[in-house]
PDB file of N, CA and C in Angstrom:
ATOM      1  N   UNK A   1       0.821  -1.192   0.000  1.00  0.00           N
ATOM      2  CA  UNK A   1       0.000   0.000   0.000  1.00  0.00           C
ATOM      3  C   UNK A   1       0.870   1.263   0.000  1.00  0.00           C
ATOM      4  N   UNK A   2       1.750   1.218   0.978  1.00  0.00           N
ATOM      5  CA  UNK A   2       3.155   2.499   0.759  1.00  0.00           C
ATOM      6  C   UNK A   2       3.465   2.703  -0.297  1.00  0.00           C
ATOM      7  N   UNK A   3       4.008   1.788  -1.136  1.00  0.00           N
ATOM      8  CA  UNK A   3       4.628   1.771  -2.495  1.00  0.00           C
ATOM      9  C   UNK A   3       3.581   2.093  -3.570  1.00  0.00           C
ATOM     10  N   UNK A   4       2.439   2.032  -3.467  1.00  0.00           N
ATOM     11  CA  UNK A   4       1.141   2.571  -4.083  1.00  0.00           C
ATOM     12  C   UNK A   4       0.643   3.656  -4.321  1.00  0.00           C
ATOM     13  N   UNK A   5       1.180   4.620  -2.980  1.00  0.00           N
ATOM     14  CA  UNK A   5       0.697   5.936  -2.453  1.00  0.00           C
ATOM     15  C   UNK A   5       1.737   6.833  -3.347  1.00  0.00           C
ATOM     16  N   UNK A   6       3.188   5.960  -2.782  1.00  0.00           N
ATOM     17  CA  UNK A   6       4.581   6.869  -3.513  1.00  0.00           C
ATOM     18  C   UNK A   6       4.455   7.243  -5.060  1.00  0.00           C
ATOM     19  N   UNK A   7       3.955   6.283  -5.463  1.00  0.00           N
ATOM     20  CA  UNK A   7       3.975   5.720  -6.658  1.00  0.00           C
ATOM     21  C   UNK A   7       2.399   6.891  -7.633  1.00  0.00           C
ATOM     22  N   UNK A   8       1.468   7.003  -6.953  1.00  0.00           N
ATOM     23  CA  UNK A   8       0.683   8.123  -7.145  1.00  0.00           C
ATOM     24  C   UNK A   8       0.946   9.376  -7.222  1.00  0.00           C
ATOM     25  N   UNK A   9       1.758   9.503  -6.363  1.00  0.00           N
ATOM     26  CA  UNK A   9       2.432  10.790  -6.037  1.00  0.00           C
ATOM     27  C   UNK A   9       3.369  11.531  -6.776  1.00  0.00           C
ATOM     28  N   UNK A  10       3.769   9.973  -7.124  1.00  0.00           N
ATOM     29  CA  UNK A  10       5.167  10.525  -7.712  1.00  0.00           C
ATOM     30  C   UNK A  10       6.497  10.771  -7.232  1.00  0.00           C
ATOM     31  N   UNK A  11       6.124  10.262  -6.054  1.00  0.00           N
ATOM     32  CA  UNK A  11       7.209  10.653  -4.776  1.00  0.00           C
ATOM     33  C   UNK A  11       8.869  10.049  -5.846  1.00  0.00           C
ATOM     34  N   UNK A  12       8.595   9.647  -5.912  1.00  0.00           N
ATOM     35  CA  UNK A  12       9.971   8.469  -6.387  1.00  0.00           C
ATOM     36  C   UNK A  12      10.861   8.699  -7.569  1.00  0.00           C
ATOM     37  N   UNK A  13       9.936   9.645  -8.996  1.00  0.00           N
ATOM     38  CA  UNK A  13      10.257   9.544 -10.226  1.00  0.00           C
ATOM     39  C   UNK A  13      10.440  11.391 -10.303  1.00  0.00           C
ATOM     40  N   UNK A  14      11.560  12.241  -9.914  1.00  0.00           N
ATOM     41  CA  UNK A  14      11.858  13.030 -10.374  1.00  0.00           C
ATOM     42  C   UNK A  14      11.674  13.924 -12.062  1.00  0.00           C
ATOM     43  N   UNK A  15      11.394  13.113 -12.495  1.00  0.00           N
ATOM     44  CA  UNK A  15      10.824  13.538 -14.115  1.00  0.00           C
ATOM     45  C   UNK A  15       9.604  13.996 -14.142  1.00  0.00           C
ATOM     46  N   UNK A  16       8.715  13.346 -12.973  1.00  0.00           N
ATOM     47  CA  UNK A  16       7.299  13.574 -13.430  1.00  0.00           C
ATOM     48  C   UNK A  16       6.895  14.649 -12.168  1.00  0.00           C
ATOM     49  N   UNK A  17       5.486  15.050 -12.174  1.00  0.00           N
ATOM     50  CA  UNK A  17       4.643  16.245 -11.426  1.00  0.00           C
ATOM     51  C   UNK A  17       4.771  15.541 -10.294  1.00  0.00           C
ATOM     52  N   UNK A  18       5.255  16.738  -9.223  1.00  0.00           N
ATOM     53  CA  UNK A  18       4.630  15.767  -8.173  1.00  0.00           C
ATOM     54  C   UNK A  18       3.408  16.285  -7.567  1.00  0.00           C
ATOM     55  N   UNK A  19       2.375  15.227  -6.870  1.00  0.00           N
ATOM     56  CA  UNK A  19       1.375  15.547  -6.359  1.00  0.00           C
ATOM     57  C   UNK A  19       1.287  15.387  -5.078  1.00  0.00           C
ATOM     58  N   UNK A  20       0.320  16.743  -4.557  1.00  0.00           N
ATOM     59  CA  UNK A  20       0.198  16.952  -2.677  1.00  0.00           C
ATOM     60  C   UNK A  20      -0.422  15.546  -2.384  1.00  0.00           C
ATOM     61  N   UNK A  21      -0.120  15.299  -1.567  1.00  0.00           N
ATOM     62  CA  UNK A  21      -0.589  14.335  -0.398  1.00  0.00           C
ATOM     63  C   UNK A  21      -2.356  14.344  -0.198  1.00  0.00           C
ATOM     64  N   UNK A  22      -2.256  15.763  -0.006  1.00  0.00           N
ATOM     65  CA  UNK A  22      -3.425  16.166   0.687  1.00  0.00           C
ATOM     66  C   UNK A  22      -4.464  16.588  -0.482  1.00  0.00           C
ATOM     67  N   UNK A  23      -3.970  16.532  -1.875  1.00  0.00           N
ATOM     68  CA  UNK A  23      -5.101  16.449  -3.009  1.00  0.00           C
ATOM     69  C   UNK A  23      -5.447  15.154  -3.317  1.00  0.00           C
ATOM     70  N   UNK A  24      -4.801  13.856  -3.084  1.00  0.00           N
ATOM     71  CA  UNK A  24      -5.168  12.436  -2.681  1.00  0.00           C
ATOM     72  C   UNK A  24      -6.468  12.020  -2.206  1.00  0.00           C
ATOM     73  N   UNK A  25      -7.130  11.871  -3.157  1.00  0.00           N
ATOM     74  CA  UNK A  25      -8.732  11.387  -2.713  1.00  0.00           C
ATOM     75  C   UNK A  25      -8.163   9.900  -2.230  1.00  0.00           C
ATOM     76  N   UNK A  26      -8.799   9.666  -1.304  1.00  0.00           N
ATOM     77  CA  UNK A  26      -8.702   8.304  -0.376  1.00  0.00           C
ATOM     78  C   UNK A  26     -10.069   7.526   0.217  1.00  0.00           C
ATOM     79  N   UNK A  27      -9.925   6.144   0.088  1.00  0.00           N
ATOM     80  CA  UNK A  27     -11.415   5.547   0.440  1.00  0.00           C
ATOM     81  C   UNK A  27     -10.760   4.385   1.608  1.00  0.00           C
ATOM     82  N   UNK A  28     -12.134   3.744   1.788  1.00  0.00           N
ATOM     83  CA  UNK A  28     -12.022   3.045   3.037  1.00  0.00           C
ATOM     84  C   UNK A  28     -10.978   3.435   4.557  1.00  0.00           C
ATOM     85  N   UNK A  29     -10.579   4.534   5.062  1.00  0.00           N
ATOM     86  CA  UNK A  29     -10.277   4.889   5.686  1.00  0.00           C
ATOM     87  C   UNK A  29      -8.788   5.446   5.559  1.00  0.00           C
ATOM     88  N   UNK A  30      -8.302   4.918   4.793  1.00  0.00           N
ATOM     89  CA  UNK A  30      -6.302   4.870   4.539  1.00  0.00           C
ATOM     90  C   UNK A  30      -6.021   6.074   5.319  1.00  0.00           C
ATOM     91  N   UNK A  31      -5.279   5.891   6.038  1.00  0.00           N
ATOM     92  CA  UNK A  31      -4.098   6.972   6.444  1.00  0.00           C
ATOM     93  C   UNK A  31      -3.531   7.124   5.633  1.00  0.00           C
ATOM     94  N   UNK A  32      -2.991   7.775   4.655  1.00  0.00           N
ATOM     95  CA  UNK A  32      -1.881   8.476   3.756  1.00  0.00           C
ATOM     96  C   UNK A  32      -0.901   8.686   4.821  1.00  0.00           C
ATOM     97  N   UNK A  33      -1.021   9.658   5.705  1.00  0.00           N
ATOM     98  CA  UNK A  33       0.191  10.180   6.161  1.00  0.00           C
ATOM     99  C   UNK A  33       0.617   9.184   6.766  1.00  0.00           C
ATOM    100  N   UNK A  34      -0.024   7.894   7.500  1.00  0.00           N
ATOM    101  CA  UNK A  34       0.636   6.976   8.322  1.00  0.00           C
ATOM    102  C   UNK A  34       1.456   6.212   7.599  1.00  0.00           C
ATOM    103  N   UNK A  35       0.928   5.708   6.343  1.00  0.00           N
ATOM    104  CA  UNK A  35       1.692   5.073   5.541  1.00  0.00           C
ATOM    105  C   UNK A  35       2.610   6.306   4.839  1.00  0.00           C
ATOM    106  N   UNK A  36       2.646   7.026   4.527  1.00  0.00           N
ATOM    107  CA  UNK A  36       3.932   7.856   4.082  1.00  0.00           C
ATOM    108  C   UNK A  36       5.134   7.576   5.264  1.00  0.00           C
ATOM    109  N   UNK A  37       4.755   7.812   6.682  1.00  0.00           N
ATOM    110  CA  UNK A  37       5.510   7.433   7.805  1.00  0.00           C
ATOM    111  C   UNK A  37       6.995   7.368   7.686  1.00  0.00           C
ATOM    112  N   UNK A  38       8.055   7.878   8.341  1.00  0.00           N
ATOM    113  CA  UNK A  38       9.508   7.125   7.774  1.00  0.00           C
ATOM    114  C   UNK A  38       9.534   6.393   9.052  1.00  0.00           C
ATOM    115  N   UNK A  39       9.994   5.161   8.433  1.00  0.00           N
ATOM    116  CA  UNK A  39      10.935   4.283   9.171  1.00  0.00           C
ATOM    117  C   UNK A  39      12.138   4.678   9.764  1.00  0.00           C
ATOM    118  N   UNK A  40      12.584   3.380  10.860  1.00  0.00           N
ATOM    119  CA  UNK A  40      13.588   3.513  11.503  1.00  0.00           C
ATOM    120  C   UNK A  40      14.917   3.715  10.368  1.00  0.00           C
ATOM    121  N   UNK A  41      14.682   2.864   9.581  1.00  0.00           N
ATOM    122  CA  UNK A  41      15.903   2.980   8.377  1.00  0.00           C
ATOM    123  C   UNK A  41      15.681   4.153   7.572  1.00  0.00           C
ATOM    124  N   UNK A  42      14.645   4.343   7.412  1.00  0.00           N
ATOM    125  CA  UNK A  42      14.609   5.587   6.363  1.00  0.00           C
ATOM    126  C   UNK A  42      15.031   7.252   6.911  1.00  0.00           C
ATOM    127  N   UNK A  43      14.919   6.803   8.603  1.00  0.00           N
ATOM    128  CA  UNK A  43      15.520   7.879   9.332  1.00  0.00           C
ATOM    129  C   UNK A  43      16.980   7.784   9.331  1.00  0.00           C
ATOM    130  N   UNK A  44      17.708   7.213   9.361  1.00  0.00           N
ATOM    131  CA  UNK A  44      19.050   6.870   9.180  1.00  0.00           C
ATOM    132  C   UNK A  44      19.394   7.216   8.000  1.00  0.00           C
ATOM    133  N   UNK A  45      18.714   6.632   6.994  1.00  0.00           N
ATOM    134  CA  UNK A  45      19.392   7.186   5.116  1.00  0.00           C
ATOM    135  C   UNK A  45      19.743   8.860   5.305  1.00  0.00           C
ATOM    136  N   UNK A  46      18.583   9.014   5.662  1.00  0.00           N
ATOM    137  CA  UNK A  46      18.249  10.736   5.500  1.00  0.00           C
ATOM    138  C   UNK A  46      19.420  11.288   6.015  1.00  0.00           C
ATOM    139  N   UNK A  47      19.772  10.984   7.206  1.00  0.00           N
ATOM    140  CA  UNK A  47      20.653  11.390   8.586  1.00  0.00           C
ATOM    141  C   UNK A  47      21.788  11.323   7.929  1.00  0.00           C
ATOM    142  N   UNK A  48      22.291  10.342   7.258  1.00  0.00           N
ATOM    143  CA  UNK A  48      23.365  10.246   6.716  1.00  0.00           C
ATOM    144  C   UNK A  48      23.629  10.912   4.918  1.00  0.00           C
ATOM    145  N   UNK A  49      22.491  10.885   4.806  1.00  0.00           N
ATOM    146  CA  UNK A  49      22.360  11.587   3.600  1.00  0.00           C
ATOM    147  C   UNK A  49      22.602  13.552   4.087  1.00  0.00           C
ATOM    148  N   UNK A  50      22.254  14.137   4.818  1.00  0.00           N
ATOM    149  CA  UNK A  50      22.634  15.283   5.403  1.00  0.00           C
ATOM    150  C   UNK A  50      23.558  15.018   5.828  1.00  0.00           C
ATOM    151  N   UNK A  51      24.766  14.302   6.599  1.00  0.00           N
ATOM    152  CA  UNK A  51      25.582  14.333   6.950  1.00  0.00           C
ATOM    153  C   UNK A  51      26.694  14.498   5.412  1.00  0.00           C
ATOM    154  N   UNK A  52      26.478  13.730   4.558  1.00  0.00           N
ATOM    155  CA  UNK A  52      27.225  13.800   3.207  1.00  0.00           C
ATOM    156  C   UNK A  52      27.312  15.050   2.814  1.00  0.00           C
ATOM    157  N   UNK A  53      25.937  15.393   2.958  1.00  0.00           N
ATOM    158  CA  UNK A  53      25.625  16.971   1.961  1.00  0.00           C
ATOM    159  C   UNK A  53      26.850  18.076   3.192  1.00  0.00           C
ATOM    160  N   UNK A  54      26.545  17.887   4.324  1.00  0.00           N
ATOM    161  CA  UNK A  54      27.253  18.548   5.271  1.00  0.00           C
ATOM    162  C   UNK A  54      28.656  18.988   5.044  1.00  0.00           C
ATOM    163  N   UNK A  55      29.011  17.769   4.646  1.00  0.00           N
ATOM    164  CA  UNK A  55      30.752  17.751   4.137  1.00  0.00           C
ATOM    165  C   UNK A  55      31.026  18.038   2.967  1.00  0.00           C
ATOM    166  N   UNK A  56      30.070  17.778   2.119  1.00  0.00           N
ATOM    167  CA  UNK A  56      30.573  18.340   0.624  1.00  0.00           C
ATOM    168  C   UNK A  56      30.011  20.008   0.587  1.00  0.00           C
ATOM    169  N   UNK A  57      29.520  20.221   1.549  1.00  0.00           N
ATOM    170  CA  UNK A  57      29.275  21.822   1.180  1.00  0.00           C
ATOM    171  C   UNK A  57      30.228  23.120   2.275  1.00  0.00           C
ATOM    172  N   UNK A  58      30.126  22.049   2.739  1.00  0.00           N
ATOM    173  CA  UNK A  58      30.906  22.805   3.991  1.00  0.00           C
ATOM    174  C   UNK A  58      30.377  23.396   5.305  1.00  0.00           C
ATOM    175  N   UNK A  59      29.345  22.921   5.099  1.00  0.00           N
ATOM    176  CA  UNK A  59      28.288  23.694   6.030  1.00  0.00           C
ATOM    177  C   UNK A  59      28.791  23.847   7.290  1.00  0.00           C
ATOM    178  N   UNK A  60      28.839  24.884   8.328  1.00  0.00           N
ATOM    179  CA  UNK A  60      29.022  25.174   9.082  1.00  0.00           C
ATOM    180  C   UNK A  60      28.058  26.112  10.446  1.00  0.00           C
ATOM    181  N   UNK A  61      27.053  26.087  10.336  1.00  0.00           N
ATOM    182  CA  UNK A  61      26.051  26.623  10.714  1.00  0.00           C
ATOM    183  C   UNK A  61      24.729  25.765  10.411  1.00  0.00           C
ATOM    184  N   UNK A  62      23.969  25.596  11.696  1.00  0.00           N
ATOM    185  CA  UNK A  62      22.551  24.962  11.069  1.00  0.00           C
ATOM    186  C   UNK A  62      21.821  25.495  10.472  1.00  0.00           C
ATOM    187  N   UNK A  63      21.748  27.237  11.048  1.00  0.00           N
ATOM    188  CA  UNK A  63      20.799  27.775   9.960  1.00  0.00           C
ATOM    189  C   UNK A  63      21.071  27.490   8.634  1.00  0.00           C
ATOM    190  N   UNK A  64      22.693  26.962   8.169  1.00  0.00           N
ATOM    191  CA  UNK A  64      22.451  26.935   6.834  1.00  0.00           C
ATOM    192  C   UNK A  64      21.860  26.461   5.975  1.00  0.00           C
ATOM    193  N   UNK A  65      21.740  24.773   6.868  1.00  0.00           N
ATOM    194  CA  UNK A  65      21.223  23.579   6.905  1.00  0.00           C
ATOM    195  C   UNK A  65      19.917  23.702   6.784  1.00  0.00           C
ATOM    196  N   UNK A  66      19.353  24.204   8.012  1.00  0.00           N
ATOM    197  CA  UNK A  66      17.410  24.388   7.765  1.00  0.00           C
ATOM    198  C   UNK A  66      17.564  25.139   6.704  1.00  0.00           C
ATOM    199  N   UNK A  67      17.747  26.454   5.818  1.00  0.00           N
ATOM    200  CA  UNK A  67      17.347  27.273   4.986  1.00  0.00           C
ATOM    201  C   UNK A  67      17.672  26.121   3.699  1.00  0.00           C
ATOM    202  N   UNK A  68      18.535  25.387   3.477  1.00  0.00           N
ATOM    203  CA  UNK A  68      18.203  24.453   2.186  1.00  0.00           C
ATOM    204  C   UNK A  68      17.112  23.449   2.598  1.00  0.00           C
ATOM    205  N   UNK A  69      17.416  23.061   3.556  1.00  0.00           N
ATOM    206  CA  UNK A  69      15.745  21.670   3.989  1.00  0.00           C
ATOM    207  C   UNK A  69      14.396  22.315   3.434  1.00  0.00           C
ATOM    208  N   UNK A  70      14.251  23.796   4.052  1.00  0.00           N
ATOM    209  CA  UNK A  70      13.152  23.974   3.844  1.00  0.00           C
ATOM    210  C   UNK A  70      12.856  24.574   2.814  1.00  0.00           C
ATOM    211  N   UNK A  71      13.808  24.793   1.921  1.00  0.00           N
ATOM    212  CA  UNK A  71      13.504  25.379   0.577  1.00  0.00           C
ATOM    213  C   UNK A  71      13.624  24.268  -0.583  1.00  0.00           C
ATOM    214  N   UNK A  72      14.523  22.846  -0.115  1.00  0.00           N
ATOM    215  CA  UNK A  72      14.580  21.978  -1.341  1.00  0.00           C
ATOM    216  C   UNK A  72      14.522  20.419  -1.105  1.00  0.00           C
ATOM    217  N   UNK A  73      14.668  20.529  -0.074  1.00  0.00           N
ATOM    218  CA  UNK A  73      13.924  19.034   0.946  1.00  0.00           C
ATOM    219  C   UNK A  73      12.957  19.101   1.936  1.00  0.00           C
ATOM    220  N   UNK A  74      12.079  19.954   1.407  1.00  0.00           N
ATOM    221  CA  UNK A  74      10.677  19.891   2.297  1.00  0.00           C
ATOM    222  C   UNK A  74      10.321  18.783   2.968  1.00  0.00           C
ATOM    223  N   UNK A  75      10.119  17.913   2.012  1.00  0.00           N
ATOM    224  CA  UNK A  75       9.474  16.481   2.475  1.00  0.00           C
ATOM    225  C   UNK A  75      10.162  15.471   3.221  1.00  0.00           C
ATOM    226  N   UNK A  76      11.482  15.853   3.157  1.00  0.00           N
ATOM    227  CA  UNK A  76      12.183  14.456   3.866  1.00  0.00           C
ATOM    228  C   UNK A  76      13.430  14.821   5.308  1.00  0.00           C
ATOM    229  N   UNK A  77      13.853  16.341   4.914  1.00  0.00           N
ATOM    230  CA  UNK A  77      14.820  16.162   5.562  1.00  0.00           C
ATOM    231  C   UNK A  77      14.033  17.381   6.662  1.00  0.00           C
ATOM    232  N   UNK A  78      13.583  18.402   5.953  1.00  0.00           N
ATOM    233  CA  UNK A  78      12.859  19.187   6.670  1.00  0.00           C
ATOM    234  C   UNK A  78      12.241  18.836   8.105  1.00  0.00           C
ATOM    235  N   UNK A  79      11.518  18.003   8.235  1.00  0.00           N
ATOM    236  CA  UNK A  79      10.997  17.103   8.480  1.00  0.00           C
ATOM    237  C   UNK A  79      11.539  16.536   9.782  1.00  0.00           C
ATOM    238  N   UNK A  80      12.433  15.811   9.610  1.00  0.00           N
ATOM    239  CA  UNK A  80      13.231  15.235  10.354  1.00  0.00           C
ATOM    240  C   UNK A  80      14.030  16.233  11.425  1.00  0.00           C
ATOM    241  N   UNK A  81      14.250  17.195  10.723  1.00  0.00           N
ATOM    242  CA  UNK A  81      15.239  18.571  11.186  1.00  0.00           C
ATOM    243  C   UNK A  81      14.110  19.402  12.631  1.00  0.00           C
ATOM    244  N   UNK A  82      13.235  19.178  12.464  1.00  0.00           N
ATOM    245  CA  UNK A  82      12.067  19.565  12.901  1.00  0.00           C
ATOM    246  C   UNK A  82      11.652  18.565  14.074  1.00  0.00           C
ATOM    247  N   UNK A  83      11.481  17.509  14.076  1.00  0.00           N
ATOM    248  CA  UNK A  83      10.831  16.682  14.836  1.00  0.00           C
ATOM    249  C   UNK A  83      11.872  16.090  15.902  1.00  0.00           C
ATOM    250  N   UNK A  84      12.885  15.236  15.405  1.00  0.00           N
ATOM    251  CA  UNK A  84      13.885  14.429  15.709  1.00  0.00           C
ATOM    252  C   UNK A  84      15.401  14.329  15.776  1.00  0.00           C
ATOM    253  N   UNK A  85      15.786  15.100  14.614  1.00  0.00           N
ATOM    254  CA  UNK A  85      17.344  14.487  14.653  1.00  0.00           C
ATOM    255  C   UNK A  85      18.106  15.940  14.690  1.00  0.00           C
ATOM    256  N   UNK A  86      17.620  17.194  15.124  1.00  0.00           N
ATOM    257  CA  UNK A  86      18.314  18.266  14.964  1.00  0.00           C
ATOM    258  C   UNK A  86      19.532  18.082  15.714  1.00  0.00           C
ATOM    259  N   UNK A  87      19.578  17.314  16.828  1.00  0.00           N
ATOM    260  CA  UNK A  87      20.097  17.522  17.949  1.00  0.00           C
ATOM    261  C   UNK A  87      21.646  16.789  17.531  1.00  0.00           C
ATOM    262  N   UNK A  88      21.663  15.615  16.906  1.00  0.00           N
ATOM    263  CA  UNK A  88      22.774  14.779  16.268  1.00  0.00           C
ATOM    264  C   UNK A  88      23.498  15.879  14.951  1.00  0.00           C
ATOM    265  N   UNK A  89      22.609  16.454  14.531  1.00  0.00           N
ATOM    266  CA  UNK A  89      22.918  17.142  13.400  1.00  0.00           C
ATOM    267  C   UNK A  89      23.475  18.631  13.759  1.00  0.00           C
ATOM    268  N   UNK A  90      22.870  19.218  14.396  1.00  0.00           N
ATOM    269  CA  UNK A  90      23.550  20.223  15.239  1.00  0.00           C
ATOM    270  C   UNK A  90      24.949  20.161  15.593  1.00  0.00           C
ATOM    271  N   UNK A  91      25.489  18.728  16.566  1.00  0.00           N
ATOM    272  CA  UNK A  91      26.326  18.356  17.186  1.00  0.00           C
ATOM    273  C   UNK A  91      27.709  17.979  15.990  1.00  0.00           C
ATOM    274  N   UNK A  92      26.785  17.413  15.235  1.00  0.00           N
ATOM    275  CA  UNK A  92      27.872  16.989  14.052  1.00  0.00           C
ATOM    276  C   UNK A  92      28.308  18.701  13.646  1.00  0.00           C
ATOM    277  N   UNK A  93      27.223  19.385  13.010  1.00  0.00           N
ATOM    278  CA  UNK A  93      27.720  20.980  12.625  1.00  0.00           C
ATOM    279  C   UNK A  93      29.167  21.439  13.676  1.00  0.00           C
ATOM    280  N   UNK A  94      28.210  21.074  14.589  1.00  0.00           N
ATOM    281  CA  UNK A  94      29.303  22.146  15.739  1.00  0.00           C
ATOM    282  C   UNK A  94      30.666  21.589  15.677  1.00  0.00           C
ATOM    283  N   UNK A  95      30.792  20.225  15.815  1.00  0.00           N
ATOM    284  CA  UNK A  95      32.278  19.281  15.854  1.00  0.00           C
ATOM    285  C   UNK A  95      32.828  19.898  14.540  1.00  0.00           C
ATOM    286  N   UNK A  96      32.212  19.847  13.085  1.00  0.00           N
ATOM    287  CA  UNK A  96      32.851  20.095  12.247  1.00  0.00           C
ATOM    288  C   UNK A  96      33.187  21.501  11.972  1.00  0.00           C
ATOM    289  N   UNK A  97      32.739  22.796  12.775  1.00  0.00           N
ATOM    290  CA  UNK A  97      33.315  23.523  13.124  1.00  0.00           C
ATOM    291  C   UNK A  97      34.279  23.613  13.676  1.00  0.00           C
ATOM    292  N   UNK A  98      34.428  23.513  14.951  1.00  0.00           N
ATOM    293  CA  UNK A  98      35.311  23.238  15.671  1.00  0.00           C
ATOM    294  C   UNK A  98      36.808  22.845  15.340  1.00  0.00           C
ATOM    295  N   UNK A  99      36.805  21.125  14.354  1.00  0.00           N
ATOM    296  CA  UNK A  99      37.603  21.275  13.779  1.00  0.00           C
ATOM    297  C   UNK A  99      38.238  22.009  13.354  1.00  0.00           C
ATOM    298  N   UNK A 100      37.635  22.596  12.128  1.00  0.00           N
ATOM    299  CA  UNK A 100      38.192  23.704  11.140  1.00  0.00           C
ATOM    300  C   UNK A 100      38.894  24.833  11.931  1.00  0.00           C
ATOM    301  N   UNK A 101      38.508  25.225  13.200  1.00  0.00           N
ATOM    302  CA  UNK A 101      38.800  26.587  13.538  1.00  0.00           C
ATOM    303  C   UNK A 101      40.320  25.952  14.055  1.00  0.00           C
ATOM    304  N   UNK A 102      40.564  24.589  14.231  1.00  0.00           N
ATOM    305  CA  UNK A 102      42.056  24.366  14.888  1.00  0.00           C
ATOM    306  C   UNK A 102      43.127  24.163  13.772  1.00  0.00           C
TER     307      UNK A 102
END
């Protein structure tokens, strides 16, 4: 059913439109958003997927970090930055500051 929803959406195929969530006509009860849900693993990709972007850009500041999430990863990292993992991600920023300044 996840892979159904993505797959409507468009979530997956960069070429094509993507469509809101919330213009998703839905029957027999479906949660959309529950099944959109990230997983324990899919929280980790992400985490480490910002951590990559971190180092190849140089980032040094979180604000820098939220101002691309929320302008070009709305949906995934935004998200995360918001709810859960600021705090690891923060910490990583700050260490890799730190570094640099020695």
């Amino acid at each position: 059913m996840k892979g159904l929803v993505r797959y409507m959406l468009h979530m997956d195929d960069p070429n094509k439109f993507k469509y809101q969530k919330e213009d998703m006509i839905v029957y027999g009860g479906v949660d959309v958003d529950e099944l959109l849900k990230k997983t324990t693993t899919d929280r980790y990709k992400l985490i480490k997927e910002m951590i990559e972007f971190i180092d190849e850009q140089g980032i040094v500041e979180f604000k820098s970090l939220m101002d691309y999430a929320m302008k070009f990863k709305f949906d995934d990292w935004f998200p995360l930055l918001c709810d859960n993992s600021a705090y690891v991600i923060q910490e990583y920023i700050k260490s890799n500051r730190y570094k640099s300044d020695r």
